[in-house]
PDB file of N, CA and C in Angstrom:
ATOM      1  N   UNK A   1      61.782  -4.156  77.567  1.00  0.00           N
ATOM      2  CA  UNK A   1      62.808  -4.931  78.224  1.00  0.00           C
ATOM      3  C   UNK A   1      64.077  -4.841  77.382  1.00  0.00           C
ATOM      4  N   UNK A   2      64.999  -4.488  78.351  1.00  0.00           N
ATOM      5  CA  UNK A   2      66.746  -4.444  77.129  1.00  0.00           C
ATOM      6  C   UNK A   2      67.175  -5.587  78.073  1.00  0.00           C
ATOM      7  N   UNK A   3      67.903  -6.075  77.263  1.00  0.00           N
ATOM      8  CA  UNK A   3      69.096  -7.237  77.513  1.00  0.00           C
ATOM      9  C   UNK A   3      70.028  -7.366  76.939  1.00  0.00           C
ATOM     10  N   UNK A   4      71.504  -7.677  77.272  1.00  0.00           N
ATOM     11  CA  UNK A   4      72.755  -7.230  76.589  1.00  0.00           C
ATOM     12  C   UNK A   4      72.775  -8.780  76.084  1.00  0.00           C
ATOM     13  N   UNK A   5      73.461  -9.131  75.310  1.00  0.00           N
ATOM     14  CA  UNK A   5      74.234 -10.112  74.779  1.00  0.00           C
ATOM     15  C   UNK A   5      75.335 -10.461  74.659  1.00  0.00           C
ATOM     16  N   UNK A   6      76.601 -10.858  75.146  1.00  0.00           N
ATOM     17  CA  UNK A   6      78.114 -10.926  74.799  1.00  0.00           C
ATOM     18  C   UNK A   6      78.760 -11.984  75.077  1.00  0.00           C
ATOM     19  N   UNK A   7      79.607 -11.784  74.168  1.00  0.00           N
ATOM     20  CA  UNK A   7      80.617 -13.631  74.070  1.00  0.00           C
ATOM     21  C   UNK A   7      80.084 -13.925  73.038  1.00  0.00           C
ATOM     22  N   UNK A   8      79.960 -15.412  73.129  1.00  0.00           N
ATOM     23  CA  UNK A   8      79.557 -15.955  71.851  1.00  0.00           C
ATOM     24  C   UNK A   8      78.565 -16.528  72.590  1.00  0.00           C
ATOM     25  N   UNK A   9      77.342 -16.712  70.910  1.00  0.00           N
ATOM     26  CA  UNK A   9      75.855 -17.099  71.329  1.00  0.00           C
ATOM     27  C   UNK A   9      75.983 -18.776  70.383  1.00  0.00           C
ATOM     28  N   UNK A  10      75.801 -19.400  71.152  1.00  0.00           N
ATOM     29  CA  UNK A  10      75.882 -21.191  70.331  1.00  0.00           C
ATOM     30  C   UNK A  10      75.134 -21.983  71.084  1.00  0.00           C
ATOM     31  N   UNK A  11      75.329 -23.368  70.219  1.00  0.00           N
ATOM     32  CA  UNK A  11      74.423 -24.349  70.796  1.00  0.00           C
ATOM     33  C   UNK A  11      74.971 -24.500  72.366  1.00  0.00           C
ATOM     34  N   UNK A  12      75.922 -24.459  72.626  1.00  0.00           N
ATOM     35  CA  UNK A  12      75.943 -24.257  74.457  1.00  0.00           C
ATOM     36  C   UNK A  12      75.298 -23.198  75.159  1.00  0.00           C
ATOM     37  N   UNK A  13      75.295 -21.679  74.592  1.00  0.00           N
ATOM     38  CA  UNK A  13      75.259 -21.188  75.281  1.00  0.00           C
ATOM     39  C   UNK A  13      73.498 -20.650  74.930  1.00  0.00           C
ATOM     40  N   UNK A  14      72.985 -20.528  73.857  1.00  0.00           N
ATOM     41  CA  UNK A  14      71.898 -20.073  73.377  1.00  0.00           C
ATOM     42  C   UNK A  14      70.640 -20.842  74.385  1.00  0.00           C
ATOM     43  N   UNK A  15      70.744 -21.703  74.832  1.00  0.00           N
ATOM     44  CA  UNK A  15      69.654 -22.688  75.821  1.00  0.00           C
ATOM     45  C   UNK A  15      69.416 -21.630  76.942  1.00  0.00           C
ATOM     46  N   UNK A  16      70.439 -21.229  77.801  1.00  0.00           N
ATOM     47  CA  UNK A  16      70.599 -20.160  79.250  1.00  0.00           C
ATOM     48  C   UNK A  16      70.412 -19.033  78.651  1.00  0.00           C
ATOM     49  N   UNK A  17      70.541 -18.734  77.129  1.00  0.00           N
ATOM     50  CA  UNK A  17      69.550 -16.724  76.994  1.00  0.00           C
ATOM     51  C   UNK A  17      68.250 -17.262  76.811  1.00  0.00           C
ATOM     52  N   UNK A  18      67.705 -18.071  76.481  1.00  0.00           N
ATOM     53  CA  UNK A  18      66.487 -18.246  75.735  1.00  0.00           C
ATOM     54  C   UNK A  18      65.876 -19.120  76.824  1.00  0.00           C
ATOM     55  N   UNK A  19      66.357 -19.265  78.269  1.00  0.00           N
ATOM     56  CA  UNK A  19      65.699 -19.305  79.453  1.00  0.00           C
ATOM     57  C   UNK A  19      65.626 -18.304  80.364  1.00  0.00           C
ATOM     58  N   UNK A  20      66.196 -17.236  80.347  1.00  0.00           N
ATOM     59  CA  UNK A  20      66.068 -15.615  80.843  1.00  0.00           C
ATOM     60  C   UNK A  20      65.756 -14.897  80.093  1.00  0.00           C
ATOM     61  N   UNK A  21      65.195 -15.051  78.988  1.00  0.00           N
ATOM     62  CA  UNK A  21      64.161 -14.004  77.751  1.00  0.00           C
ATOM     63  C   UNK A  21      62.842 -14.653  78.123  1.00  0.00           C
ATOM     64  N   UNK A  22      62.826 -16.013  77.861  1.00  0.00           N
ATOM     65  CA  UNK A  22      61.372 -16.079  77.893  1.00  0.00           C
ATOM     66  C   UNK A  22      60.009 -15.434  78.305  1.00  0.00           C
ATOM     67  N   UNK A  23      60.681 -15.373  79.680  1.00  0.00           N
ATOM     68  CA  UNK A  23      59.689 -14.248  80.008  1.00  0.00           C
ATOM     69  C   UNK A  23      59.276 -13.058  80.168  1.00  0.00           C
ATOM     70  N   UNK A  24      59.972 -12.335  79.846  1.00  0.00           N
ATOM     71  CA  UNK A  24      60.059 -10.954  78.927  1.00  0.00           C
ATOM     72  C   UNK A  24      59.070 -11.338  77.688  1.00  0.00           C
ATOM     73  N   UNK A  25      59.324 -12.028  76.748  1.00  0.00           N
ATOM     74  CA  UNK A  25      59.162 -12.258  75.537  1.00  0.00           C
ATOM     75  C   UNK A  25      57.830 -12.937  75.472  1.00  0.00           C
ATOM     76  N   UNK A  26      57.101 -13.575  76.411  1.00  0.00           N
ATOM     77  CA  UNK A  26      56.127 -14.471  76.321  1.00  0.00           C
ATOM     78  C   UNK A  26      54.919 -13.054  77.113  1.00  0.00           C
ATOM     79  N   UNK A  27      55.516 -12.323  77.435  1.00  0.00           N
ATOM     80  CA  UNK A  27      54.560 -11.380  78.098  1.00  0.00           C
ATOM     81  C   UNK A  27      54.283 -10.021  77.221  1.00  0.00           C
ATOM     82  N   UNK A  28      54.610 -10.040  76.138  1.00  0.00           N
ATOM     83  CA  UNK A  28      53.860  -9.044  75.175  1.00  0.00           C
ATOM     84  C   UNK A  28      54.603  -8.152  75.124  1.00  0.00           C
ATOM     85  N   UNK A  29      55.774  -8.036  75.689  1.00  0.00           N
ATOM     86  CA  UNK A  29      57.084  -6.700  75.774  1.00  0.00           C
ATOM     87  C   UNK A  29      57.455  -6.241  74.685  1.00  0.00           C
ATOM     88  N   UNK A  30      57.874  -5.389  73.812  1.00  0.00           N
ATOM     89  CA  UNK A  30      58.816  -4.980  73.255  1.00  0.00           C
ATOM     90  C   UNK A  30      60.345  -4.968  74.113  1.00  0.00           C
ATOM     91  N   UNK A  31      61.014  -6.434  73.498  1.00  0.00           N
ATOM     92  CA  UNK A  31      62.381  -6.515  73.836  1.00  0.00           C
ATOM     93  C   UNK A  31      63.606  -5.917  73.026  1.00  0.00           C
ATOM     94  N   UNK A  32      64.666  -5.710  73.401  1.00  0.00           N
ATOM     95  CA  UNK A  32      65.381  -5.194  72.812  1.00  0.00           C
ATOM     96  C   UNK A  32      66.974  -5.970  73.339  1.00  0.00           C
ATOM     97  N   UNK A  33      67.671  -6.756  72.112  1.00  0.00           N
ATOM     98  CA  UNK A  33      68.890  -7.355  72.508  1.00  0.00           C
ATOM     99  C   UNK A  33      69.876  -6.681  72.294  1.00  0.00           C
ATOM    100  N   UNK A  34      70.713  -6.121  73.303  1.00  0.00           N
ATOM    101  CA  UNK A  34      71.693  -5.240  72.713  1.00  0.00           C
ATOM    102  C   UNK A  34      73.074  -6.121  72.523  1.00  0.00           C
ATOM    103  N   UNK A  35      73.411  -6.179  71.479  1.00  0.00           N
ATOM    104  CA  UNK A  35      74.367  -7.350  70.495  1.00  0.00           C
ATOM    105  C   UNK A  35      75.434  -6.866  70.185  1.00  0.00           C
ATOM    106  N   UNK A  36      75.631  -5.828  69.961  1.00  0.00           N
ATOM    107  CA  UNK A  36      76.847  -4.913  69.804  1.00  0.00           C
ATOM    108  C   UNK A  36      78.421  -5.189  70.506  1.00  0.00           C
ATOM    109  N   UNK A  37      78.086  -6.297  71.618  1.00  0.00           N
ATOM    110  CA  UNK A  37      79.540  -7.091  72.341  1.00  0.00           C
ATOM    111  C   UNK A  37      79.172  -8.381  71.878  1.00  0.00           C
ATOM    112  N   UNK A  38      78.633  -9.170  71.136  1.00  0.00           N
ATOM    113  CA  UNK A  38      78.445 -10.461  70.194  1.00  0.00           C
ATOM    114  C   UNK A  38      79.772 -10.869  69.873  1.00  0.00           C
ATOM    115  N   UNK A  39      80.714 -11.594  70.359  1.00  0.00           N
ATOM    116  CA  UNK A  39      81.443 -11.846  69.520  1.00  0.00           C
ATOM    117  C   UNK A  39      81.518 -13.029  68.042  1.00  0.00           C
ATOM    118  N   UNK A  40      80.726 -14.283  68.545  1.00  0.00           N
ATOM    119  CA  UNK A  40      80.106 -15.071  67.311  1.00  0.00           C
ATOM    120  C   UNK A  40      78.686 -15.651  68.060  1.00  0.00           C
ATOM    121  N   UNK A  41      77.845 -15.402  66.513  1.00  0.00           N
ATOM    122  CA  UNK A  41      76.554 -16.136  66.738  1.00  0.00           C
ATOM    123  C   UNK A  41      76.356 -17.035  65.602  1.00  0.00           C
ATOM    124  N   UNK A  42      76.336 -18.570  65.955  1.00  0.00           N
ATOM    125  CA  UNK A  42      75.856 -19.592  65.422  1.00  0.00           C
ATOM    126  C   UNK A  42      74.875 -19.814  65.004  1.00  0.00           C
ATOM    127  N   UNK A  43      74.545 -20.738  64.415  1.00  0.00           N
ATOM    128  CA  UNK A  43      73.046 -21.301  63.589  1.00  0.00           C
ATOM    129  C   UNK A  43      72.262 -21.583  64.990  1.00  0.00           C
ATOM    130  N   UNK A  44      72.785 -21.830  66.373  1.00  0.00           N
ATOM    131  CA  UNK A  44      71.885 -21.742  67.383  1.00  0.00           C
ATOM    132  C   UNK A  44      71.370 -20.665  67.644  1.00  0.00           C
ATOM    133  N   UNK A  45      72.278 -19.393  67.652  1.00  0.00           N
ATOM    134  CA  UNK A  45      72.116 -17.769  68.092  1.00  0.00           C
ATOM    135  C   UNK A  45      70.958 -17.592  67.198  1.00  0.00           C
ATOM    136  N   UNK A  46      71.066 -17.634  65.814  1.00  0.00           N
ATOM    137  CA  UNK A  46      70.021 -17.578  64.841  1.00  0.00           C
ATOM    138  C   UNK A  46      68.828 -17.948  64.779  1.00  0.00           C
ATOM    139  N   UNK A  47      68.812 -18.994  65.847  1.00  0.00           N
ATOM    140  CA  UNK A  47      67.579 -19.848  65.307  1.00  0.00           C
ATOM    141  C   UNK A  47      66.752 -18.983  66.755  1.00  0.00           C
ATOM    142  N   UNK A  48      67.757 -19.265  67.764  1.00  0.00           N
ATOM    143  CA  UNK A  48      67.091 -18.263  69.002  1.00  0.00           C
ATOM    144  C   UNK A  48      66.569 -16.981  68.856  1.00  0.00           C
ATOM    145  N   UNK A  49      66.901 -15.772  68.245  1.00  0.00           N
ATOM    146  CA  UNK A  49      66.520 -14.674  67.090  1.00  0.00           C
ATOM    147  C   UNK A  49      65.217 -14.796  67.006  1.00  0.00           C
ATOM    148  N   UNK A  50      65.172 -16.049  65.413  1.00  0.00           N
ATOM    149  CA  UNK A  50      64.245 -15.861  64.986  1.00  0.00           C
ATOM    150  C   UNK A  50      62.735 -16.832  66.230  1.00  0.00           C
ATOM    151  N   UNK A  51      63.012 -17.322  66.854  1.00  0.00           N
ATOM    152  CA  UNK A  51      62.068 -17.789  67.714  1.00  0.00           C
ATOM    153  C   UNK A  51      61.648 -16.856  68.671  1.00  0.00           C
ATOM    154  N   UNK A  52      62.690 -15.824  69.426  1.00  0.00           N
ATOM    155  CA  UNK A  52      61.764 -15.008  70.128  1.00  0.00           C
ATOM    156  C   UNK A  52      61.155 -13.917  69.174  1.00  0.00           C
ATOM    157  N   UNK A  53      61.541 -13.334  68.753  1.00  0.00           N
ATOM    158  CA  UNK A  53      60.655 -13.248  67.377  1.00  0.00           C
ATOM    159  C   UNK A  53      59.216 -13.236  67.130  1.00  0.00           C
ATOM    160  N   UNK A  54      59.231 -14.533  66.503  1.00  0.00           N
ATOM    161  CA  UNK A  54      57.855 -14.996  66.108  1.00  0.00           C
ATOM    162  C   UNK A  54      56.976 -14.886  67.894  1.00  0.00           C
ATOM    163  N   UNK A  55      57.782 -15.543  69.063  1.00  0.00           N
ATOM    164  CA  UNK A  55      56.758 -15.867  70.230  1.00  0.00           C
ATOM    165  C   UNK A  55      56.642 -14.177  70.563  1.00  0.00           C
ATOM    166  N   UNK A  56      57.424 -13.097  70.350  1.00  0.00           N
ATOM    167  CA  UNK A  56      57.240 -11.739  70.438  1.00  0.00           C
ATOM    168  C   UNK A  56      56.315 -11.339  70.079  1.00  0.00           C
ATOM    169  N   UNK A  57      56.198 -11.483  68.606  1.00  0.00           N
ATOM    170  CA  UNK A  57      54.958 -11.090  67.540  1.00  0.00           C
ATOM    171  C   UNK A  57      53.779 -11.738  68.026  1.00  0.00           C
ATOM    172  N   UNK A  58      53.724 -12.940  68.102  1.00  0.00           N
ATOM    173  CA  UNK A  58      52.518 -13.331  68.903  1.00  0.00           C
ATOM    174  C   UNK A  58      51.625 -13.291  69.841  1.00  0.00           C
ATOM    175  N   UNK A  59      52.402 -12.602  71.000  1.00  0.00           N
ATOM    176  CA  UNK A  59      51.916 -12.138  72.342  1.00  0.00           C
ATOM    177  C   UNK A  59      51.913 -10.600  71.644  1.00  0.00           C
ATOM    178  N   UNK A  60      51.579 -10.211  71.160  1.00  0.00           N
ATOM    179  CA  UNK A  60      51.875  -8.454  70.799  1.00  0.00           C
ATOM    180  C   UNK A  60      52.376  -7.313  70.816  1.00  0.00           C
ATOM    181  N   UNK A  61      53.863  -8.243  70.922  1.00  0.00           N
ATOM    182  CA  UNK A  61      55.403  -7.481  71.398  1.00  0.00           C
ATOM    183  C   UNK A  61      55.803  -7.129  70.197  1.00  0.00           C
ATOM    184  N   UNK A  62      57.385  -7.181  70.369  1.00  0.00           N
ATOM    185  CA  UNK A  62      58.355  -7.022  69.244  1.00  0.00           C
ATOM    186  C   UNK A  62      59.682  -7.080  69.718  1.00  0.00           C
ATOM    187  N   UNK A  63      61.043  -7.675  69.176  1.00  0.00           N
ATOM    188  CA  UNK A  63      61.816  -8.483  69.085  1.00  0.00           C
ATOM    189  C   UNK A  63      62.780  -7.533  68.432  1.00  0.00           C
ATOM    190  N   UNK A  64      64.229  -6.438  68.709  1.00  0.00           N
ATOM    191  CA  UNK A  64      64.227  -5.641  68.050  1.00  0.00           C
ATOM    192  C   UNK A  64      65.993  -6.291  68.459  1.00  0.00           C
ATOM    193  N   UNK A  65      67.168  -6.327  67.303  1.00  0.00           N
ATOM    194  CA  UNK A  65      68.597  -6.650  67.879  1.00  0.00           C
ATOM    195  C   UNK A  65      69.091  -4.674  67.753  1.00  0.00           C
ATOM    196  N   UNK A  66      69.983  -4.620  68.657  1.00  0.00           N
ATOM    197  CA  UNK A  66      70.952  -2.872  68.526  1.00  0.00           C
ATOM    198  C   UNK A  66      71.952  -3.163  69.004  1.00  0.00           C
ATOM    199  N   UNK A  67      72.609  -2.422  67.718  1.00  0.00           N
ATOM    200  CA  UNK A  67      73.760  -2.684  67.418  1.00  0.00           C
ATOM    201  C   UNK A  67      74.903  -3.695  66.762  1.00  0.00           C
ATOM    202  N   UNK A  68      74.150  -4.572  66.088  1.00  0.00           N
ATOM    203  CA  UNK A  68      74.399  -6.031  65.468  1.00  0.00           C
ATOM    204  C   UNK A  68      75.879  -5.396  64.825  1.00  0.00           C
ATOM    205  N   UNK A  69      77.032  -5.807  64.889  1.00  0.00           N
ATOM    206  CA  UNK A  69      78.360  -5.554  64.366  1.00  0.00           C
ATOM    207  C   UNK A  69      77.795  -6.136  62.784  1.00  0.00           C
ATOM    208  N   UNK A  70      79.023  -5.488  61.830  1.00  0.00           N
ATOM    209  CA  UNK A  70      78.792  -5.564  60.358  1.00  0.00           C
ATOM    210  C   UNK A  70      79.294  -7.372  60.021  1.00  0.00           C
ATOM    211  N   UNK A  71      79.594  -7.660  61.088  1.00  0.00           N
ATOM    212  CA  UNK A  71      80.031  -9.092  60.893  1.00  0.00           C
ATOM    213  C   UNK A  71      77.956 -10.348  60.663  1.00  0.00           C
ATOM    214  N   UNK A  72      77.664  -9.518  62.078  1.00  0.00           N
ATOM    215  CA  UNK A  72      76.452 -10.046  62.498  1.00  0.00           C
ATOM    216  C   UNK A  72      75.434  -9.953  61.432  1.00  0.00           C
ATOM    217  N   UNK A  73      75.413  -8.799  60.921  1.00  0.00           N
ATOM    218  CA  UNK A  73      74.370  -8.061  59.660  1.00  0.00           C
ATOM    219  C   UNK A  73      74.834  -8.578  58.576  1.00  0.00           C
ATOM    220  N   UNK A  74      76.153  -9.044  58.390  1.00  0.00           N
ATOM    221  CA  UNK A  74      76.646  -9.393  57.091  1.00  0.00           C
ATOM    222  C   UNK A  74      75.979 -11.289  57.480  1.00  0.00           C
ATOM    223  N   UNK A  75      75.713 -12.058  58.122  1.00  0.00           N
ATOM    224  CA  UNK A  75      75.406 -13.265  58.304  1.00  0.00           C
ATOM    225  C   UNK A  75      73.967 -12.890  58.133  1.00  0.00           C
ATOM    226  N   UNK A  76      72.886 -11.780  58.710  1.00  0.00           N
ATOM    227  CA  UNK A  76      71.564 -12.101  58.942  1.00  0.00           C
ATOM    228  C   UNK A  76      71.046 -11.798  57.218  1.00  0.00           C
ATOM    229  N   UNK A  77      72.543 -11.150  56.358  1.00  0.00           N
ATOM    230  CA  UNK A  77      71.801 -10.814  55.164  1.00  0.00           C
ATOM    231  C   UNK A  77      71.555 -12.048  54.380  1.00  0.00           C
ATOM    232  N   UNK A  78      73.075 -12.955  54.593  1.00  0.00           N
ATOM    233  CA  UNK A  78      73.543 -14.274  53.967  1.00  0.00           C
ATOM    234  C   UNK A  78      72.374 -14.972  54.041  1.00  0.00           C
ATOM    235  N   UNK A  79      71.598 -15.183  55.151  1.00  0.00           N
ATOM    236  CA  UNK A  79      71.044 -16.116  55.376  1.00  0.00           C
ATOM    237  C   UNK A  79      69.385 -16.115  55.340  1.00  0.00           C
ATOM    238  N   UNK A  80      68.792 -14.515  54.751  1.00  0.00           N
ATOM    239  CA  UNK A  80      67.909 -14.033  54.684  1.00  0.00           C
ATOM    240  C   UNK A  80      66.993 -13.288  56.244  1.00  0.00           C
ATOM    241  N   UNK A  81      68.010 -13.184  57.066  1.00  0.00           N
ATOM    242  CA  UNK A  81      67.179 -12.896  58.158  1.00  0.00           C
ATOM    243  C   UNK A  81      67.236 -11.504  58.345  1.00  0.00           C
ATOM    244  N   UNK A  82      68.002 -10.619  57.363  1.00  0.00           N
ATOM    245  CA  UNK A  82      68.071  -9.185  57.295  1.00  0.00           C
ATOM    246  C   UNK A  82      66.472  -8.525  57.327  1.00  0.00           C
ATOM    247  N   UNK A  83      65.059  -9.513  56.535  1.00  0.00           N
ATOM    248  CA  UNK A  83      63.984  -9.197  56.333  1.00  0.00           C
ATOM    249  C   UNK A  83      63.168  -9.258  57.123  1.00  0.00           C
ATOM    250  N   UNK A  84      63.207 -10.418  58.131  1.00  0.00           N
ATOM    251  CA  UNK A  84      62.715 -10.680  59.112  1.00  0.00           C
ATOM    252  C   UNK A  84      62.657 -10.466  60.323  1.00  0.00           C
ATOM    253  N   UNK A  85      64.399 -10.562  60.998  1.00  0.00           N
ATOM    254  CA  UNK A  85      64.663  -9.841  62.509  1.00  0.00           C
ATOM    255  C   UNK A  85      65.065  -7.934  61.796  1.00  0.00           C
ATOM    256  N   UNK A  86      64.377  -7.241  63.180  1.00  0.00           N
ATOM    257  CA  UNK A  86      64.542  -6.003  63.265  1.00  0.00           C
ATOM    258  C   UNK A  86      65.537  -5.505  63.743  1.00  0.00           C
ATOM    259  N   UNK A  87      66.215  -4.580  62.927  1.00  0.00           N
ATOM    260  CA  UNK A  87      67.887  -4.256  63.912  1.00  0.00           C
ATOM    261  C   UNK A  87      67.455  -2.634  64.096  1.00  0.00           C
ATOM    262  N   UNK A  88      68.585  -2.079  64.999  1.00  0.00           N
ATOM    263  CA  UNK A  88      68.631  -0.684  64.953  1.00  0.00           C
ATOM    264  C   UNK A  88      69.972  -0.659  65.698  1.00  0.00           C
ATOM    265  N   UNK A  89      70.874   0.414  65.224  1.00  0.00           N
ATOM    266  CA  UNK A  89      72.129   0.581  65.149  1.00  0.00           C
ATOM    267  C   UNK A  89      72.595   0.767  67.116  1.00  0.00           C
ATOM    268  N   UNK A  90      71.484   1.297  67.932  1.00  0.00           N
ATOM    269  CA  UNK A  90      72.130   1.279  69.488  1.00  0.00           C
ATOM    270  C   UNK A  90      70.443   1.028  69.911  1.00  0.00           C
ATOM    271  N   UNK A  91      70.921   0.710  71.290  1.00  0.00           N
ATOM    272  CA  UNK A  91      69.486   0.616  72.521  1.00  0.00           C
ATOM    273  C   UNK A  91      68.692   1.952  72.016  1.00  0.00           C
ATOM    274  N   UNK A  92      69.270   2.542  72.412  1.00  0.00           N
ATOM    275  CA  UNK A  92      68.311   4.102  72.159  1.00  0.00           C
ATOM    276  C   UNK A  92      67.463   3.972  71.184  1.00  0.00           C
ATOM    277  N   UNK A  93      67.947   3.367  69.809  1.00  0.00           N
ATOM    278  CA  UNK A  93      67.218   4.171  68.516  1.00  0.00           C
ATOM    279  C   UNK A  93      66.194   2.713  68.534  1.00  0.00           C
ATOM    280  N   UNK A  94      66.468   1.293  69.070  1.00  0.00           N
ATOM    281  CA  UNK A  94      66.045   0.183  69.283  1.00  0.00           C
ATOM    282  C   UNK A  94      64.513   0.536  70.208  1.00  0.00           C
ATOM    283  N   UNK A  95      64.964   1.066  71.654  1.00  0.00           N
ATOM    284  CA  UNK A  95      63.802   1.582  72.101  1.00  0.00           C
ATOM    285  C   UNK A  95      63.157   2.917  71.430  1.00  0.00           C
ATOM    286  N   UNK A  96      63.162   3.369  70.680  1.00  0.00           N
ATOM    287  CA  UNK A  96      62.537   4.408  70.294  1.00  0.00           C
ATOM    288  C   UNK A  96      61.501   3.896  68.726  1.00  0.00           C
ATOM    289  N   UNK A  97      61.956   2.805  68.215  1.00  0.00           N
ATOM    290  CA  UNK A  97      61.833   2.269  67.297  1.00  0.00           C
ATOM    291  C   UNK A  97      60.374   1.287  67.586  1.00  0.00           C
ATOM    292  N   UNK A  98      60.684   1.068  68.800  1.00  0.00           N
ATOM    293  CA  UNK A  98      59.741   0.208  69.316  1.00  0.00           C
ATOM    294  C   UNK A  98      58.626   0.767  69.972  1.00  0.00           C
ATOM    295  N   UNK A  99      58.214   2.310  69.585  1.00  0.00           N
ATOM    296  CA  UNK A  99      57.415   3.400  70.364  1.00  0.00           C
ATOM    297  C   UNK A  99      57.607   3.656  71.865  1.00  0.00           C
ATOM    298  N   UNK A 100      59.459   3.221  72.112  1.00  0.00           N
ATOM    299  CA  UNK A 100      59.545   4.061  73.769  1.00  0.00           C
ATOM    300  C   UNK A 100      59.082   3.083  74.579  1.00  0.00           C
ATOM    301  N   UNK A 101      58.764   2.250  74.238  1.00  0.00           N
ATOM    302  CA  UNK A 101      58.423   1.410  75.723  1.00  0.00           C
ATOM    303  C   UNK A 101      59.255   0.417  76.041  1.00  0.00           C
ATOM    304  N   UNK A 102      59.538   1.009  76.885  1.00  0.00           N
ATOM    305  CA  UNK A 102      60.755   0.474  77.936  1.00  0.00           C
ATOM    306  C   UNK A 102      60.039  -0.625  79.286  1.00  0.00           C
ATOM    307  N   UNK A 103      60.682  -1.158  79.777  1.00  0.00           N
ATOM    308  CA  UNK A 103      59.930  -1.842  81.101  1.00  0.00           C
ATOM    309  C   UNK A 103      61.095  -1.676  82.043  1.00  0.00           C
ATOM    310  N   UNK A 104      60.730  -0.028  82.753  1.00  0.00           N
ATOM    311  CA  UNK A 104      62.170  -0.523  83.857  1.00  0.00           C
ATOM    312  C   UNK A 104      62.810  -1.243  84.666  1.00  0.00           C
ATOM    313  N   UNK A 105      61.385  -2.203  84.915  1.00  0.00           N
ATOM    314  CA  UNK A 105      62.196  -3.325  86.024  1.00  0.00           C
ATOM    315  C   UNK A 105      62.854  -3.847  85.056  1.00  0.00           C
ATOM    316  N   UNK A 106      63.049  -4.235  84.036  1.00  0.00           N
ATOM    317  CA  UNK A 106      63.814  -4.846  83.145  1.00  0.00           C
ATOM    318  C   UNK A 106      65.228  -4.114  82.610  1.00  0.00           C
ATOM    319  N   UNK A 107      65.002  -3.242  82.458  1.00  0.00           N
ATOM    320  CA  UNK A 107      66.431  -2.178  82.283  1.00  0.00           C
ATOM    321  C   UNK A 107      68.004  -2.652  82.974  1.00  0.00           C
ATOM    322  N   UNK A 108      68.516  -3.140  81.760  1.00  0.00           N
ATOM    323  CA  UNK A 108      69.804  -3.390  82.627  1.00  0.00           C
ATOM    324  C   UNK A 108      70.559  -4.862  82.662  1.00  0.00           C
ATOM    325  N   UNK A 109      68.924  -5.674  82.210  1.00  0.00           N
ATOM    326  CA  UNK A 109      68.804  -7.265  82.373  1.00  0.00           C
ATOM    327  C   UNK A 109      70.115  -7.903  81.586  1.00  0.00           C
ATOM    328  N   UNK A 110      71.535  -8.404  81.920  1.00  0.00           N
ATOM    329  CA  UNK A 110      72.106  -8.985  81.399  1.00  0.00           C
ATOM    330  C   UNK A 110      72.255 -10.377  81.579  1.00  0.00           C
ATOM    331  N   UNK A 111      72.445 -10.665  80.129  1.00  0.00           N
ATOM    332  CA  UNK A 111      72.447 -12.423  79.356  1.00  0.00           C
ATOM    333  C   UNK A 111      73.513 -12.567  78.966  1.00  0.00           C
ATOM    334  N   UNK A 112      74.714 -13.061  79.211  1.00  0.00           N
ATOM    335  CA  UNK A 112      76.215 -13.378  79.024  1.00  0.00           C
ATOM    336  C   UNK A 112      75.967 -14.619  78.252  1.00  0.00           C
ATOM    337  N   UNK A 113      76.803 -14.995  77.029  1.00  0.00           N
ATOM    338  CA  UNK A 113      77.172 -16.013  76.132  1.00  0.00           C
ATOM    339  C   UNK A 113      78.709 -15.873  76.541  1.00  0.00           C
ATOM    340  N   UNK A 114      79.091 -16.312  77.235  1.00  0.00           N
ATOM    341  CA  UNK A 114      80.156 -16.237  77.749  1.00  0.00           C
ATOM    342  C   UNK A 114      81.146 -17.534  77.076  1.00  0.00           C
ATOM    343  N   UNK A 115      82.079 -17.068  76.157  1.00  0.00           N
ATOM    344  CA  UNK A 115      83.328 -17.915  75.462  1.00  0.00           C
ATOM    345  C   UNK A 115      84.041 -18.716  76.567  1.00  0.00           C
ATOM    346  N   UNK A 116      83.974 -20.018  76.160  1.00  0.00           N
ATOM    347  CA  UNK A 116      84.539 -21.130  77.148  1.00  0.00           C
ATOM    348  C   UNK A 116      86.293 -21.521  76.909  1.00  0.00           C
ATOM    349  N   UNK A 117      86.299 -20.357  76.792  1.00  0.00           N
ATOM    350  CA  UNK A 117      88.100 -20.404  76.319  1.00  0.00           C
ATOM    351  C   UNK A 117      88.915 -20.942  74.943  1.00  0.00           C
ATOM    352  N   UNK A 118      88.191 -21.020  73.980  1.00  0.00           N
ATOM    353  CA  UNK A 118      88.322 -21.185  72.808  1.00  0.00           C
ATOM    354  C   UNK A 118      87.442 -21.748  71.694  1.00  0.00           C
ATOM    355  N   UNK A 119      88.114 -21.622  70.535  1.00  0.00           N
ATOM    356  CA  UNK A 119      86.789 -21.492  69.618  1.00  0.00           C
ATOM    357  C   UNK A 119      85.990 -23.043  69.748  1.00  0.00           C
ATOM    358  N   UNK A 120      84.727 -23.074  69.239  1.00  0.00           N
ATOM    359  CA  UNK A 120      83.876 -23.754  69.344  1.00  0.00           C
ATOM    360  C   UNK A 120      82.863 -24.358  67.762  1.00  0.00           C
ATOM    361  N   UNK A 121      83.563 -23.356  67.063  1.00  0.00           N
ATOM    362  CA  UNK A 121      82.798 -23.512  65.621  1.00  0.00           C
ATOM    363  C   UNK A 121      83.211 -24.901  65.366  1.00  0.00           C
TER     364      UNK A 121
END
């Protein structure tokens, strides 16, 4: 399953991705967030990360971000999550990383964090 990400990911907006992942994510998929149009992700975006994540790993998926900007990678290092969430630089190398399995009905699936017209930090 790919899913795009863009705008900003926060405590407003992180509730509505992490109710259109779920089920991708609760069904054993190898997901893939393509993050690369992220413009800010909060300690909510983060915490959402690391939760599908773990519920990924659990069902016998995997949880993979492509394309995380050097802004994004420079926060997941700060904060130790460089070790934990899996990045890969685009979708491609994300699905390939993940042994190719793709779910085409899922192909395409976009999740907007859509900026409410100014900053929010």
């Amino acid at each position: 399953m790919v899913a795009t990400v863009d705008g900003e990911l926060d405590l407003a907006t992180a509730p509505s991705l992490a109710d259109g992942l779920s089920p991708g994510v609760t069904a054993g998929n190898h997901v893939v967030l393509d993050v690369a149009r992220l413009t800010f992700c909060g300690a909510a975006g983060l915490n959402l990360f690391v939760t599908l994540h773990h519920h990924a790993e659990l069902t016998g998926g995997s949880l993979r971000l492509a394309g995380p900007t050097a802004a994004l990678r420079r926060v997941l290092v700060q904060v130790g999550l460089d070790d934990v969430l899996l990045t890969a630089p685009d979708v491609t190398s994300a699905t390939t990383l993940a042994g190719g399995r793709r779910n085409p009905a899922s192909l395409g699936a976009s999740m907007r964090a859509h900026s409410r017209g100014g900053p929010t930090r």
